[in-house]
Structure formats: C-alpha cells, structure tokens
PDB file of N, CA and C in Angstrom:
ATOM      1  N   UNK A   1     -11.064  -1.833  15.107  1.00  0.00           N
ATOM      2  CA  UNK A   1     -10.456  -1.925  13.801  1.00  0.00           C
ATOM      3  C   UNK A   1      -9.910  -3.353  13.650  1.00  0.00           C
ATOM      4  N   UNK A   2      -9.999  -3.726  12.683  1.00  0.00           N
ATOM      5  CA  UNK A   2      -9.533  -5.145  11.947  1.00  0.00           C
ATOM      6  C   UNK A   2      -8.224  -5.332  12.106  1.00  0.00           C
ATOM      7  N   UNK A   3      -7.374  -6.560  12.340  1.00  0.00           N
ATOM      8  CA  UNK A   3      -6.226  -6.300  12.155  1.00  0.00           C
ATOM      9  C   UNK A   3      -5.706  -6.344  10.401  1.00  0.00           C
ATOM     10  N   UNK A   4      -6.810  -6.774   9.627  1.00  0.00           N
ATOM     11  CA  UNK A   4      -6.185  -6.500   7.983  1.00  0.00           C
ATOM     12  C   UNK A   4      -6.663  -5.059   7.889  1.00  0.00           C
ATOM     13  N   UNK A   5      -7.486  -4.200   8.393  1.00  0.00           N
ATOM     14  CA  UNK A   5      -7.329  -3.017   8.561  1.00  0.00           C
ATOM     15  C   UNK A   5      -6.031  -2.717   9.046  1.00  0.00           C
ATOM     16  N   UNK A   6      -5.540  -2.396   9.744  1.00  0.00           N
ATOM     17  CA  UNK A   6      -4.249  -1.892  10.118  1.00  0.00           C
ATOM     18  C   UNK A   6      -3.136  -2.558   9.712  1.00  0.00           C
ATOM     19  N   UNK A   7      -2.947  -3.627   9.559  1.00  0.00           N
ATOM     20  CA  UNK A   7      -1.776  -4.254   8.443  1.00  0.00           C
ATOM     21  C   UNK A   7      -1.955  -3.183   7.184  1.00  0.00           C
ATOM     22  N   UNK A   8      -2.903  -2.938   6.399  1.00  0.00           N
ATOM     23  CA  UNK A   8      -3.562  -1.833   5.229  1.00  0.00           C
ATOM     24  C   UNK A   8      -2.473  -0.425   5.625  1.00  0.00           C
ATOM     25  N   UNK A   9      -3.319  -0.157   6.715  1.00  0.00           N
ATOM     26  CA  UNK A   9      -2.663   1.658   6.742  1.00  0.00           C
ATOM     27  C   UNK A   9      -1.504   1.191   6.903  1.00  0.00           C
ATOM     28  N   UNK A  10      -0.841   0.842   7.457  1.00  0.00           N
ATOM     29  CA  UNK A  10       0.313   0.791   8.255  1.00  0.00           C
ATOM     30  C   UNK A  10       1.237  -0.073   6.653  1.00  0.00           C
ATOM     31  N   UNK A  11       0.542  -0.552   6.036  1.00  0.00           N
ATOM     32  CA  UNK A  11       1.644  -0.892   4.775  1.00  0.00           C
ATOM     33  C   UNK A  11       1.913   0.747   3.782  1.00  0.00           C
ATOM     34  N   UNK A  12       0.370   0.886   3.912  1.00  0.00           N
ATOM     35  CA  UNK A  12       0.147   2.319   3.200  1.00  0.00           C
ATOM     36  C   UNK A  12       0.989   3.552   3.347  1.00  0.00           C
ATOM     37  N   UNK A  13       1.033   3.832   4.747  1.00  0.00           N
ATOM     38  CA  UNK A  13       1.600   4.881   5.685  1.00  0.00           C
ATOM     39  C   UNK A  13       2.961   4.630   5.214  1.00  0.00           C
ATOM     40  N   UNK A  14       3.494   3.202   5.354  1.00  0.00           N
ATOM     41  CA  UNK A  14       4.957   3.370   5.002  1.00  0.00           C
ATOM     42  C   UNK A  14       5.254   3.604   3.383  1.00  0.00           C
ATOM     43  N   UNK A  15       4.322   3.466   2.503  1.00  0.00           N
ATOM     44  CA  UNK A  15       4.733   3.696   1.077  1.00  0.00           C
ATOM     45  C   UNK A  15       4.799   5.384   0.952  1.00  0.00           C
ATOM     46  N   UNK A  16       3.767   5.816   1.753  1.00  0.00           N
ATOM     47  CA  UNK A  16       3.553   7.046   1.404  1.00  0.00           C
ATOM     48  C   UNK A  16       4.979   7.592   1.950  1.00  0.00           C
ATOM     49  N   UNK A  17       5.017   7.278   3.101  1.00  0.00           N
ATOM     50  CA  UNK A  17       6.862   7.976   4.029  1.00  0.00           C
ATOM     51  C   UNK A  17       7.860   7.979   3.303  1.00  0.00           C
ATOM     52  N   UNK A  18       8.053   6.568   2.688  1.00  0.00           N
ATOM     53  CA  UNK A  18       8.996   6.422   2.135  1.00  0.00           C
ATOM     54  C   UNK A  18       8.911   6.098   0.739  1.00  0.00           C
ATOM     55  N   UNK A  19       8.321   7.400   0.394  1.00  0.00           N
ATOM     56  CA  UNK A  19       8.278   7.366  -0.967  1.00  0.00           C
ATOM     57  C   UNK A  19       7.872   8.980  -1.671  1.00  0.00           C
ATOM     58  N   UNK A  20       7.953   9.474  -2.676  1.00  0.00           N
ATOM     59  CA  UNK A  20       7.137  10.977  -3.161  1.00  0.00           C
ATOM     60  C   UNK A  20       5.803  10.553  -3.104  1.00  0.00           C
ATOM     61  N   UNK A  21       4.997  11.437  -2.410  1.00  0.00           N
ATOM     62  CA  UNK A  21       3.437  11.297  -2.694  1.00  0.00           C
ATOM     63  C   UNK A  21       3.201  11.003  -3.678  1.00  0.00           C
ATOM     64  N   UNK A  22       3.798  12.059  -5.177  1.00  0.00           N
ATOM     65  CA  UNK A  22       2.709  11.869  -6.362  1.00  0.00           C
ATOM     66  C   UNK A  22       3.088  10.387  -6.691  1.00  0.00           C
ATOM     67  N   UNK A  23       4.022   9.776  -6.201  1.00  0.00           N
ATOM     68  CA  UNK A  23       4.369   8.836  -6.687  1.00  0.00           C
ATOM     69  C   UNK A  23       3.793   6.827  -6.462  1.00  0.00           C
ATOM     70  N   UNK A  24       2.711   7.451  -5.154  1.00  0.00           N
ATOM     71  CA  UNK A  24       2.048   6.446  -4.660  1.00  0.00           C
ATOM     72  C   UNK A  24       0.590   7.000  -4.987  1.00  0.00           C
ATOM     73  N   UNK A  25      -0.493   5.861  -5.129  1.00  0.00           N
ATOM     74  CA  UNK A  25      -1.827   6.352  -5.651  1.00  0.00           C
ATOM     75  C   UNK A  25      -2.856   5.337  -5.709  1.00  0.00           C
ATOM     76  N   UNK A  26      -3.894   4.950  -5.312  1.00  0.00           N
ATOM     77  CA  UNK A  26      -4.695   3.804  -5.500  1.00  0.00           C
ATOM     78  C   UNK A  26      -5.763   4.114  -6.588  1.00  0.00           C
ATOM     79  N   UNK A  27      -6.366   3.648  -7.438  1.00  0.00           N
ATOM     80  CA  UNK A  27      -6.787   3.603  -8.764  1.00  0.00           C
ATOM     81  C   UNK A  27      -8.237   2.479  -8.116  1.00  0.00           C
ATOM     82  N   UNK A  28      -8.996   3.061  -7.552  1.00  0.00           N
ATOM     83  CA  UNK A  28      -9.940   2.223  -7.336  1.00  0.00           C
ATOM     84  C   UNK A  28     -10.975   1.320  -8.361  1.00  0.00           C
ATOM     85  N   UNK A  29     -10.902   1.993  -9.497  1.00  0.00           N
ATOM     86  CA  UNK A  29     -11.488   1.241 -10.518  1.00  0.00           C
ATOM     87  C   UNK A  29     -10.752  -0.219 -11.131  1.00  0.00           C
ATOM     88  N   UNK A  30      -9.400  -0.106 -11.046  1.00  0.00           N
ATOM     89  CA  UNK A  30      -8.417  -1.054 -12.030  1.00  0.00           C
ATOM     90  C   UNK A  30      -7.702  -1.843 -10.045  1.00  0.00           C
ATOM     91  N   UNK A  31      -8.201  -1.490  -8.966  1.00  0.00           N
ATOM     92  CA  UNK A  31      -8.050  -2.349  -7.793  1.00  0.00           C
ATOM     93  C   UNK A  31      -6.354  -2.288  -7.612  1.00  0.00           C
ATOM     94  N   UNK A  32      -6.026  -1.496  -8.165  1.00  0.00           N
ATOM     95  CA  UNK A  32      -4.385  -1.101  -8.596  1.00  0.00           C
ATOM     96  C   UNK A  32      -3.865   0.012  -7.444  1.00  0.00           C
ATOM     97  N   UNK A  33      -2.693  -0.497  -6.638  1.00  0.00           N
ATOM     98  CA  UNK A  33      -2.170   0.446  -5.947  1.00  0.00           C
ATOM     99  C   UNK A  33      -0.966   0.574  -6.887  1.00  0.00           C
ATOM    100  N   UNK A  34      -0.819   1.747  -7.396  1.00  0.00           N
ATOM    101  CA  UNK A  34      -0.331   2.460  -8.661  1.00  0.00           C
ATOM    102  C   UNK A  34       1.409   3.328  -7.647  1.00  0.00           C
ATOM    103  N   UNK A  35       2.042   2.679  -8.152  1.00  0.00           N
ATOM    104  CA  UNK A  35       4.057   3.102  -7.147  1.00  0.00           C
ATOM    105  C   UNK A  35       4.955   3.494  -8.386  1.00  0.00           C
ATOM    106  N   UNK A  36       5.236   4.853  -8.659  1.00  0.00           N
ATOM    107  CA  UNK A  36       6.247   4.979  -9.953  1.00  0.00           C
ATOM    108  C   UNK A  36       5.304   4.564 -11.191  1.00  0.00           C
ATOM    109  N   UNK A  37       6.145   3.765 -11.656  1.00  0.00           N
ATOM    110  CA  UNK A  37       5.527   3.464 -13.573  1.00  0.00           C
ATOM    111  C   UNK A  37       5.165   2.087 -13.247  1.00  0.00           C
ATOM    112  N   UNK A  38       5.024   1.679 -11.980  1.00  0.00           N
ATOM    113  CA  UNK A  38       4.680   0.208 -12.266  1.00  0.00           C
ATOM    114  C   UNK A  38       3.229   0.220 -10.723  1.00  0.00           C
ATOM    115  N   UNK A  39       2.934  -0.722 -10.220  1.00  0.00           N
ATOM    116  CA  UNK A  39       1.369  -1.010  -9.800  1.00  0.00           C
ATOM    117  C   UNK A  39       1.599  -2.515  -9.104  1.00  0.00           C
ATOM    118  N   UNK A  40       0.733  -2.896  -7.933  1.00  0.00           N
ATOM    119  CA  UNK A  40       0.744  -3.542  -7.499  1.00  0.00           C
ATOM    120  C   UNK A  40      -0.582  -3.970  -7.077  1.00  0.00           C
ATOM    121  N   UNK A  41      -1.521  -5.351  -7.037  1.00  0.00           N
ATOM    122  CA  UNK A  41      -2.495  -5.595  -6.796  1.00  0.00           C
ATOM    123  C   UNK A  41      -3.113  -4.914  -5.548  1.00  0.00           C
ATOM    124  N   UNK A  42      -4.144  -4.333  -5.108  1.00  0.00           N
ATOM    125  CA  UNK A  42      -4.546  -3.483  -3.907  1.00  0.00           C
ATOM    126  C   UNK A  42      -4.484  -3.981  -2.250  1.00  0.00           C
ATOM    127  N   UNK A  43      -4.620  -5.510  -2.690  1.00  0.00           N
ATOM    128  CA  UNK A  43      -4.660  -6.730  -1.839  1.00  0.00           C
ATOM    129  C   UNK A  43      -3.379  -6.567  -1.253  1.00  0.00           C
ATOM    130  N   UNK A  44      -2.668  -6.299  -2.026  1.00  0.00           N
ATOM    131  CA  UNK A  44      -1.508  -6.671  -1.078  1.00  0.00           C
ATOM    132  C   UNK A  44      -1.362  -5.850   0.326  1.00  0.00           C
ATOM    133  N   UNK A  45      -2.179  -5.232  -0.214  1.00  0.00           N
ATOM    134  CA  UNK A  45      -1.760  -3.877   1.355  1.00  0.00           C
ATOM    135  C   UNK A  45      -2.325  -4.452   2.738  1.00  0.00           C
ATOM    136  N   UNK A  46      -3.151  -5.458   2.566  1.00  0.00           N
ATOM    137  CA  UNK A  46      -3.362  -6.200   3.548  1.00  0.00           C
ATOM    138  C   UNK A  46      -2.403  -7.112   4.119  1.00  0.00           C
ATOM    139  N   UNK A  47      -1.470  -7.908   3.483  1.00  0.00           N
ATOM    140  CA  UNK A  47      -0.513  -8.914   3.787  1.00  0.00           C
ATOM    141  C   UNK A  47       0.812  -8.435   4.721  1.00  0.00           C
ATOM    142  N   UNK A  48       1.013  -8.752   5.408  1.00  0.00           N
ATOM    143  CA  UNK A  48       2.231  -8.764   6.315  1.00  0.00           C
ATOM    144  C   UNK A  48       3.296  -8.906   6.018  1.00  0.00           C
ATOM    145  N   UNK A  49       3.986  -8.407   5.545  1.00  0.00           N
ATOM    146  CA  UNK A  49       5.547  -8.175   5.177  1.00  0.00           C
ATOM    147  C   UNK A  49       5.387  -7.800   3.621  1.00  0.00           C
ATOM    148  N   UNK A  50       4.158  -6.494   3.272  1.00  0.00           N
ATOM    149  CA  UNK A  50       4.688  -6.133   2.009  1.00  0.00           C
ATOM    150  C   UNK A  50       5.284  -4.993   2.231  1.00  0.00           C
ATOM    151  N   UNK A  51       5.328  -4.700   3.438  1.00  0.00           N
ATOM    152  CA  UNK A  51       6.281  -3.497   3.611  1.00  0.00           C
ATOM    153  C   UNK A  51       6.941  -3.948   4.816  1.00  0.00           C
ATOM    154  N   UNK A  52       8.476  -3.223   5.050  1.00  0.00           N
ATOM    155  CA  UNK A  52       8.985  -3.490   6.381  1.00  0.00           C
ATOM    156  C   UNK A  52       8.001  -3.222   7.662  1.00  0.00           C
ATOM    157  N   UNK A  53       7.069  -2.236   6.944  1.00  0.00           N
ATOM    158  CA  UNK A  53       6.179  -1.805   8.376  1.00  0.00           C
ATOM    159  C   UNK A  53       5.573  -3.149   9.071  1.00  0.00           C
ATOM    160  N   UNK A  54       5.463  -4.295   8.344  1.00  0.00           N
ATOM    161  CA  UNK A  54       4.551  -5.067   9.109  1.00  0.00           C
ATOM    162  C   UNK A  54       5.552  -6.275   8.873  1.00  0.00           C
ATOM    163  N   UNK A  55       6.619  -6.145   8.780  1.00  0.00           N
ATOM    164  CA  UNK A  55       7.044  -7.620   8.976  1.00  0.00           C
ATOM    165  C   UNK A  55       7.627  -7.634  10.649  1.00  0.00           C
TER     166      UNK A  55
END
C-alpha cells in the first residue's frame, strides 16, 4: 500500500470516528468529500495533517 494510500484511510477513518456517519460522504462525481453542509476537495484526504490522524 502507498503511503498517500494510508495517509487517505487513516484521514478518512478519523472523520468517520469522529464524526456522525450520515454526516461524512464522498460524492465521487463533484470529487467532493461532502462533512455537514459544507465539502472539502477529495485530495485533501491524501495530505498529512488534514486530520490529527496524520499529523
């Protein structure tokens, strides 16, 4: 596995934990990881410190 693979889950894993399921969601058409009423580019789930999980 990649390490921007696992930077991914491991940003993922923590949105989902710490957060309501329905409330996290990826929108593969619009590349949108979709959090509450607002959305964040999908990319980011790769980057290192978009969640505490990977900083």
């Amino acid at each position: 596995m990649t390490e921007e693979t696992i930077t991914a889950l491991r940003n993922y894993d923590y949105l989902v934990r710490n957060n309501k399921l329905e409330d996290i969601a990826l929108d593969w058409e619009s590349d949108t990881l979709v959090r509450g009423e607002g959305g964040y580019d999908i990319g980011l789930l790769t980057e290192r410190g978009f969640t505490p999980a990977t900083r």
